[in-house]
Protein backbone atom coordinates (compact mmCIF):
# COMPACT_ATOMS: atom_id res chain seq x y z
CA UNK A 1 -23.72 -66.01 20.79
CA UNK A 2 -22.51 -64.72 17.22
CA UNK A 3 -24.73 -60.87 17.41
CA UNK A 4 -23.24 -61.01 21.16
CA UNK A 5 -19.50 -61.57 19.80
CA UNK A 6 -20.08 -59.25 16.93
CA UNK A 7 -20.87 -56.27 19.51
CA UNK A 8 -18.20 -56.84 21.65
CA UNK A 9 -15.74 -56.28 18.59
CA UNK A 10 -17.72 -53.36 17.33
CA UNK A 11 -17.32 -51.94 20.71
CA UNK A 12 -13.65 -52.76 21.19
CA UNK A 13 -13.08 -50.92 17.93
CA UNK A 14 -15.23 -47.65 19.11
CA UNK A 15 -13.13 -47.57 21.93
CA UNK A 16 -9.66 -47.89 20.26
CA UNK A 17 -10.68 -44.99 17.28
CA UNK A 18 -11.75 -43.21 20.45
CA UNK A 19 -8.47 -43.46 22.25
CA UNK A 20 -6.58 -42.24 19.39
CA UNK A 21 -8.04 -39.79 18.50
CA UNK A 22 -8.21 -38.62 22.21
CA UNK A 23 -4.66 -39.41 22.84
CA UNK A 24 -3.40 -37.90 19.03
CA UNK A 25 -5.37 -35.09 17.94
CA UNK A 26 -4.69 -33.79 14.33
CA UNK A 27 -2.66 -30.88 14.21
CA UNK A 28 -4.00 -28.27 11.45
CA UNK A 29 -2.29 -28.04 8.33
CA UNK A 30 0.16 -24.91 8.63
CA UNK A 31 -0.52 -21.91 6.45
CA UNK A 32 2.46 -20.91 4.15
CA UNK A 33 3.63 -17.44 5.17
CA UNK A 34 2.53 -14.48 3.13
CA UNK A 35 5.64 -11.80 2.33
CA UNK A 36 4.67 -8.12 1.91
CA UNK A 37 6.28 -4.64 1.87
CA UNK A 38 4.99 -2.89 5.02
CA UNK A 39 4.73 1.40 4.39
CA UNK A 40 4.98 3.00 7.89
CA UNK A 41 3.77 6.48 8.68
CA UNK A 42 7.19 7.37 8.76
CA UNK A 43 8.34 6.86 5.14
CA UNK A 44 10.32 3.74 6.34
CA UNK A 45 9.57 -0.06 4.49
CA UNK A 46 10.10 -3.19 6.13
CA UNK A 47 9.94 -6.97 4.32
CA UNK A 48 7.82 -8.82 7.31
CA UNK A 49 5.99 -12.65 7.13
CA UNK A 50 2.19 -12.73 7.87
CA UNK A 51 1.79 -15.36 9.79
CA UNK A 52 -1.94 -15.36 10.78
CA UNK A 53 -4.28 -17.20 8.90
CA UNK A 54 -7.20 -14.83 8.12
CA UNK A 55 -8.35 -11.00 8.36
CA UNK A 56 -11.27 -9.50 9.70
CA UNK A 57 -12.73 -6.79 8.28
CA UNK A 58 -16.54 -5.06 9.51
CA UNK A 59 -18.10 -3.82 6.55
CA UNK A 60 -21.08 -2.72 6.25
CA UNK A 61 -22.95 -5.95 4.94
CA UNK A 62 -20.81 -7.42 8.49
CA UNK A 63 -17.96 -9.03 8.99
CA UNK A 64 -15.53 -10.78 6.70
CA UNK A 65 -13.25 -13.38 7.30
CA UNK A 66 -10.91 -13.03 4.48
CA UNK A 67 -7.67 -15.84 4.26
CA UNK A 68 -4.36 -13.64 4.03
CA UNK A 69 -3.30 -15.81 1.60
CA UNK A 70 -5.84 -14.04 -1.06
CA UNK A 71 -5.03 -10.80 -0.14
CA UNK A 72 -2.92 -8.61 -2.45
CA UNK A 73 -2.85 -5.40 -0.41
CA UNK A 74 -3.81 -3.81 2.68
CA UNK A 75 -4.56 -0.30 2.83
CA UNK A 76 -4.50 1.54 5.97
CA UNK A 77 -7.10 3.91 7.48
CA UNK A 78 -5.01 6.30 10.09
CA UNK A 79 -5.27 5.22 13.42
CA UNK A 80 -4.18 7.93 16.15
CA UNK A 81 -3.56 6.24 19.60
CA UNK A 82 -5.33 7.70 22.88
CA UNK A 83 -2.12 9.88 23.71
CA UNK A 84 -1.58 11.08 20.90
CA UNK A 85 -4.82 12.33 20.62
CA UNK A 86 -4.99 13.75 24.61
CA UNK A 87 -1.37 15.82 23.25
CA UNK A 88 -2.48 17.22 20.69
CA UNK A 89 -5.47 18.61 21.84
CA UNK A 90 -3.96 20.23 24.64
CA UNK A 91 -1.23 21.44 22.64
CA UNK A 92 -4.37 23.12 20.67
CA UNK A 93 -5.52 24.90 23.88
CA UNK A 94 -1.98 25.90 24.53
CA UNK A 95 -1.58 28.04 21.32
CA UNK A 96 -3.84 30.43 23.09
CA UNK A 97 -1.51 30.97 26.17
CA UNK A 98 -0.30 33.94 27.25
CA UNK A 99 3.64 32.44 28.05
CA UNK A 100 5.30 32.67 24.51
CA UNK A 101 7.59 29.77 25.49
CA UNK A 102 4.45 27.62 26.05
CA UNK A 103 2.99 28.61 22.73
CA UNK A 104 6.06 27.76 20.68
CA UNK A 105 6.16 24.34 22.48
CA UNK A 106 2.83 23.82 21.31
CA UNK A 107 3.79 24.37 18.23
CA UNK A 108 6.30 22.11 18.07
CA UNK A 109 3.82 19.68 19.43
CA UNK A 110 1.54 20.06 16.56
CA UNK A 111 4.04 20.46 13.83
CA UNK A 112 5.77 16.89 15.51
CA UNK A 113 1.82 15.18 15.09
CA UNK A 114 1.30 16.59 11.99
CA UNK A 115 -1.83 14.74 10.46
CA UNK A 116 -3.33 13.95 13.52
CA UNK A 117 -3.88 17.64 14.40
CA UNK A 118 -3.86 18.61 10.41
CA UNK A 119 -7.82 18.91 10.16
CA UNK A 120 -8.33 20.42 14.01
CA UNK A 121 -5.38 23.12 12.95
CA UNK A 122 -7.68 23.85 9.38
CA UNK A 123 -10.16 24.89 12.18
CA UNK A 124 -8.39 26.46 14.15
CA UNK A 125 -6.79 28.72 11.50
CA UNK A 126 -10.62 30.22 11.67
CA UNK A 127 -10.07 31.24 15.09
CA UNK A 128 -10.87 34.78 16.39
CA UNK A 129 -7.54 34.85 18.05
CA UNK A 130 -5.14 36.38 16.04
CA UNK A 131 -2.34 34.33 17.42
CA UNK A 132 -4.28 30.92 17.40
CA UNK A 133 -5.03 31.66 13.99
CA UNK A 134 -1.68 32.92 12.58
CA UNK A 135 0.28 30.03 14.56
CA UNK A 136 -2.30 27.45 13.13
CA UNK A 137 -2.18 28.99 9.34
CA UNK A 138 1.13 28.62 9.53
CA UNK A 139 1.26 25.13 10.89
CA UNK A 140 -1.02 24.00 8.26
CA UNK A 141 0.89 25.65 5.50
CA UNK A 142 4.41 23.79 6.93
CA UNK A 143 2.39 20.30 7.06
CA UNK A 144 1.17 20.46 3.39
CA UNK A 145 4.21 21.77 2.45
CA UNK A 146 5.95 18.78 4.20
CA UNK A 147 3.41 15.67 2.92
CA UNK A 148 2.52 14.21 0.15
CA UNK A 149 -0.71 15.52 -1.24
CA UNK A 150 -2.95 12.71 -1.18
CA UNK A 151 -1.45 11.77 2.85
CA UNK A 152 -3.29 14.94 3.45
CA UNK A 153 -7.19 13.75 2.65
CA UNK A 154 -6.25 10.48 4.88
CA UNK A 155 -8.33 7.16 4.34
CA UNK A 156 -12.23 7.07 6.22
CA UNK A 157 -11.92 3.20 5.83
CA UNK A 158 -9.60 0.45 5.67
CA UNK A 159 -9.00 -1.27 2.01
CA UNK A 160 -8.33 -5.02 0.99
CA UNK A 161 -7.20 -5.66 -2.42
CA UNK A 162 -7.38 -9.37 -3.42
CA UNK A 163 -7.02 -10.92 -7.44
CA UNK A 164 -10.66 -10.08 -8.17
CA UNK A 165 -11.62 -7.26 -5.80
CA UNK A 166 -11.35 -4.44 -3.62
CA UNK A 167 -13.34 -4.25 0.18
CA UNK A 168 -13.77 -1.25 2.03
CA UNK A 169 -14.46 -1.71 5.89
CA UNK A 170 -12.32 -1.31 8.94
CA UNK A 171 -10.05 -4.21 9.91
CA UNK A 172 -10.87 -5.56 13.35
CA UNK A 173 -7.53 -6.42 14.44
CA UNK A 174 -5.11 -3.91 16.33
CA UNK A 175 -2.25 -5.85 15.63
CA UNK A 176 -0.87 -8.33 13.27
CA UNK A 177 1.53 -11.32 13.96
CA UNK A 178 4.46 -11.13 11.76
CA UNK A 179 8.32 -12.42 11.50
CA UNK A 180 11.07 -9.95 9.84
CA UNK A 181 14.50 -10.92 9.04
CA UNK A 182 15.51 -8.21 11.46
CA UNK A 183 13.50 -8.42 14.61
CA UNK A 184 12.20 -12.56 14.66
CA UNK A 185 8.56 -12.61 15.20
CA UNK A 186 6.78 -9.21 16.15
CA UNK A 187 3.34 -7.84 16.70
CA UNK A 188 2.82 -5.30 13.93
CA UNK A 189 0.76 -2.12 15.21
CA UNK A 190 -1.82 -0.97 12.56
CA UNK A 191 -1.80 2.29 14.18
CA UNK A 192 2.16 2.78 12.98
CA UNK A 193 1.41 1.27 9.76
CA UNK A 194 0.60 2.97 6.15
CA UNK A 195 -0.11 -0.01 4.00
CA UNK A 196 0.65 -3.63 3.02
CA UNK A 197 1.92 -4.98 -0.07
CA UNK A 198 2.45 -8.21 -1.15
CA UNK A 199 5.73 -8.69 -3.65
CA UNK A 200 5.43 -9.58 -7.09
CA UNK A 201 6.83 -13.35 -7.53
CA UNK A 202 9.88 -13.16 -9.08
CA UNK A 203 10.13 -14.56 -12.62
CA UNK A 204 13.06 -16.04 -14.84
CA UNK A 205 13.69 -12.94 -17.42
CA UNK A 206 13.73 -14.71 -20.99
CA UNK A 207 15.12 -12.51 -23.82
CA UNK A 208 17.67 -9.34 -24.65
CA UNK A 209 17.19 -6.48 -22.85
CA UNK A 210 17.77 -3.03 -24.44
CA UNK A 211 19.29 -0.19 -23.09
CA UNK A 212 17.10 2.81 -22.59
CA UNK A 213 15.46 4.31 -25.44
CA UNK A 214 14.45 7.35 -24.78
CA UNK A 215 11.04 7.32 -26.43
CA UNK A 216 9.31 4.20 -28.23
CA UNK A 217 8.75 5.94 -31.51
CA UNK A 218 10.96 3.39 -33.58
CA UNK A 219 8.38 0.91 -32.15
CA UNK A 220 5.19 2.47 -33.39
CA UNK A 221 4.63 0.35 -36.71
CA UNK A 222 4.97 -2.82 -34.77
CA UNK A 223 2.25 -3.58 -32.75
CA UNK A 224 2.20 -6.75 -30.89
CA UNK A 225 5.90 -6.24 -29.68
CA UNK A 226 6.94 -6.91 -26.52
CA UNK A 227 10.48 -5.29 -25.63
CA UNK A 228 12.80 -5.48 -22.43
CA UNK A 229 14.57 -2.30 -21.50
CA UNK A 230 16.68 -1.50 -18.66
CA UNK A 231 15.61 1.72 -17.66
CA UNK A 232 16.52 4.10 -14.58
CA UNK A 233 13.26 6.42 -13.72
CA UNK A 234 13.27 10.23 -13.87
CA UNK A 235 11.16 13.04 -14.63
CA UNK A 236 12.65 14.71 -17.65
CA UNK A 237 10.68 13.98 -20.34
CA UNK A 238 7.22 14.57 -22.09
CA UNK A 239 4.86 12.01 -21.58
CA UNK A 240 0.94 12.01 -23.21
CA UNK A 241 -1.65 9.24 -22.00
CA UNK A 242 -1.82 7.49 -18.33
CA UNK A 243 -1.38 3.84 -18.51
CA UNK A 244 -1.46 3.72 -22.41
CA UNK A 245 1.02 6.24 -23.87
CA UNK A 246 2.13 7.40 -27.64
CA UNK A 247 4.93 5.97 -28.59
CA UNK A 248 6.80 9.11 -28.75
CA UNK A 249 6.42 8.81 -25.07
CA UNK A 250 9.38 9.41 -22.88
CA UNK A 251 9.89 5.71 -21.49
CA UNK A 252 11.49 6.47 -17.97
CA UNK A 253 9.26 9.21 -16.76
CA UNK A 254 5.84 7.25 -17.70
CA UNK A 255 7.72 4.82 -15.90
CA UNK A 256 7.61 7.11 -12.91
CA UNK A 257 4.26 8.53 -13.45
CA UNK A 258 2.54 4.94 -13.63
CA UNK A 259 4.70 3.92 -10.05
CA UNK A 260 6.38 1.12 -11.98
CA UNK A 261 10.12 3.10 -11.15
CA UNK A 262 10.88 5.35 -8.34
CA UNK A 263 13.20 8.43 -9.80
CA UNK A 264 16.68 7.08 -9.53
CA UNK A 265 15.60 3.36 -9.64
CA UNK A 266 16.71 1.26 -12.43
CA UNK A 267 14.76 -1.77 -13.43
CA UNK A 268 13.69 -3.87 -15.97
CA UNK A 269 10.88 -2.92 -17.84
CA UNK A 270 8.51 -4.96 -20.24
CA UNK A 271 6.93 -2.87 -23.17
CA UNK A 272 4.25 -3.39 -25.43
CA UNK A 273 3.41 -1.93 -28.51
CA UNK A 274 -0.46 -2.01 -28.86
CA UNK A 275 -3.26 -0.15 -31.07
CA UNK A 276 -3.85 3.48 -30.32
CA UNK A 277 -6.88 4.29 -27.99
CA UNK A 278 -9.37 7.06 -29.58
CA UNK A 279 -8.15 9.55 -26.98
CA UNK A 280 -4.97 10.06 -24.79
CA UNK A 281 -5.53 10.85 -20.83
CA UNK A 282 -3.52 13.28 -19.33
CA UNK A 283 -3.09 13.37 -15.51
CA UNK A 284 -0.75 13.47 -12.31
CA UNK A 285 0.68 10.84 -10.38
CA UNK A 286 3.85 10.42 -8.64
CA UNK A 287 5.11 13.87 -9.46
CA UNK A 288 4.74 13.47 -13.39
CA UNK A 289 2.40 14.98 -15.35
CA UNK A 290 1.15 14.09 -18.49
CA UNK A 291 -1.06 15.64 -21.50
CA UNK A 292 -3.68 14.35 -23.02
CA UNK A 293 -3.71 13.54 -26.81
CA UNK A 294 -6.17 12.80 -29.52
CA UNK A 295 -5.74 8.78 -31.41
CA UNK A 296 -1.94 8.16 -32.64
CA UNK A 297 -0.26 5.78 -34.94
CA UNK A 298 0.48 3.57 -31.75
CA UNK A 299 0.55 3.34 -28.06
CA UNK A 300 2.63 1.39 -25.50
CA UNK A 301 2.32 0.34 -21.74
CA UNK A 302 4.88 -0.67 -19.17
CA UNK A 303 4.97 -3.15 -16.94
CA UNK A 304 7.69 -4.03 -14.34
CA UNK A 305 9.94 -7.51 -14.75
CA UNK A 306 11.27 -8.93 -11.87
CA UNK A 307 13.45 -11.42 -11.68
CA UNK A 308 16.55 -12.75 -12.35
CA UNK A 309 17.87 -12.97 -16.05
């Protein structure tokens, strides 16, 4: 009578856990939003909310499932939609026509698609038509002239930068879920879409900040400093080293040359002295070049601050 009395209350209680859990299933745990910068293809930013979960990317090893949460950056491979595409190669076949209206339409066709026909109009500046070939030349000629260099060698593969690496594949979503101040909630195309960037937390700004000082040479015999300047970016001065520069430096155009300041932008930079490398690196970035340099008394780097003081 007691094992018979036991069951029927182990029973009862199955059926109750089953019943609530039937009648009240748990709702997942929401993910917090992740803000980034979105870069269109037209030059134009926008602040927008992720508000999927995860990514997936198809590599080569297969695909990832990679939480948006971790990711840092997104890095877009160009994506030309099935009309574009269909106009530009008939605007191709147009050049050739024999109505000079048509062929300056065409033109404009091209010119308006710009990298999308970019590598077809490289090939058909080969073309034994003289007019094809002169009307592509100079197409290709206005396009570089009109894009930033390295727009013009455009991505094979999608990139996702997290904290600890960077993963090459191609991102298996078309579109991404996002909410923007401006618009509400919106379903982001890749295909209009440059890159991703997620924004720098802000931090609380602790300690004076200096006007601009030109150069950091009255820095270089103390190493281990770390100085605030506000500092407005331009392309004036002489700059040796990428990433590490001499102290003698000029602060606002490494600034520019390292992407921590746009020219024009002011901003609050952090600056630290630190030992001299063996050899200075010269290169070009952002419109600023710099020279290279053998080992000097001291070197600096910049990072941006932002925040509120």
């Amino acid at each position: 009578m007691r094992a018979v009395f036991s069951l029927s209350l182990c029973l009862l209680f199955a059926q109750l856990v089953f019943a609530e859990e039937t009648a009240a299933p748990k709702t997942p745990a929401k993910t917090a939003a992740l803000t980034m910068t979105a870069q269109f293809t037209d030059k134009g930013t926008l602040q927008v909310e992720l508000l999927e979960a995860e990514l997936t990317l198809v590599t080569k090893y297969g695909e990832l499932k990679i939480p948006l949460a971790e990711i840092r950056k997104l890095e877009f491979a160009p994506r030309v939609p099935a009309d574009v595409t269909d106009a530009v190669n008939k605007a191709l076949e147009q050049l050739a026509s024999e109505n000079f209206n048509t062929r300056e339409k065409a033109s404009a066709t091209l010119f308006q698609h710009k990298l999308a026909a970019y590598a077809l109009l490289k090939k058909a500046a080969e073309s034994r038509d003289p007019e094809v070939a002169a009307r592509a030349a100079e197409l290709v000629d206005k396009i570089t002239e009109a894009t930033p260099p390295e727009q013009l060698i455009p991505r094979t593969t999608d990139a996702v930068t997290t904290d600890d690496s960077v993963i090459a594949g191609t991102i298996k979503n078309d579109t991404l879920q996002v909410r923007t101040k401006q618009f509400g909630e919106q379903a982001l195309k890749l295909a209009e879409v440059r890159s991703l960037a997620a924004q720098p937390p802000e931090e609380q700004i602790v300690g004076e900040i200096f006007p601009d000082p030109g150069s950091l040479t009255a820095y270089t015999g103390q190493v281990g400093a770390k100085l605030l300047f506000r500092v407005t970016g331009n392309i004036n001065g002489t700059v040796w080293g990428s990433g590490l520069h001499t102290t003698d430096s000029h602060l606002a155009t490494a600034a520019v040359h390292g992407g921590t300041l746009k020219v024009g932008e002011t901003g609050v930079l952090r600056v630290e002295i630190v030992p001299s490398p063996a050899q200075f690196t010269g290169s070009t970035k952002n419109g600023v070049s710099t020279h290279g340099f053998s080992q000097y008394p001291a070197a600096y780097k910049v990072t941006r601050v932002r925040g509120k003081k």
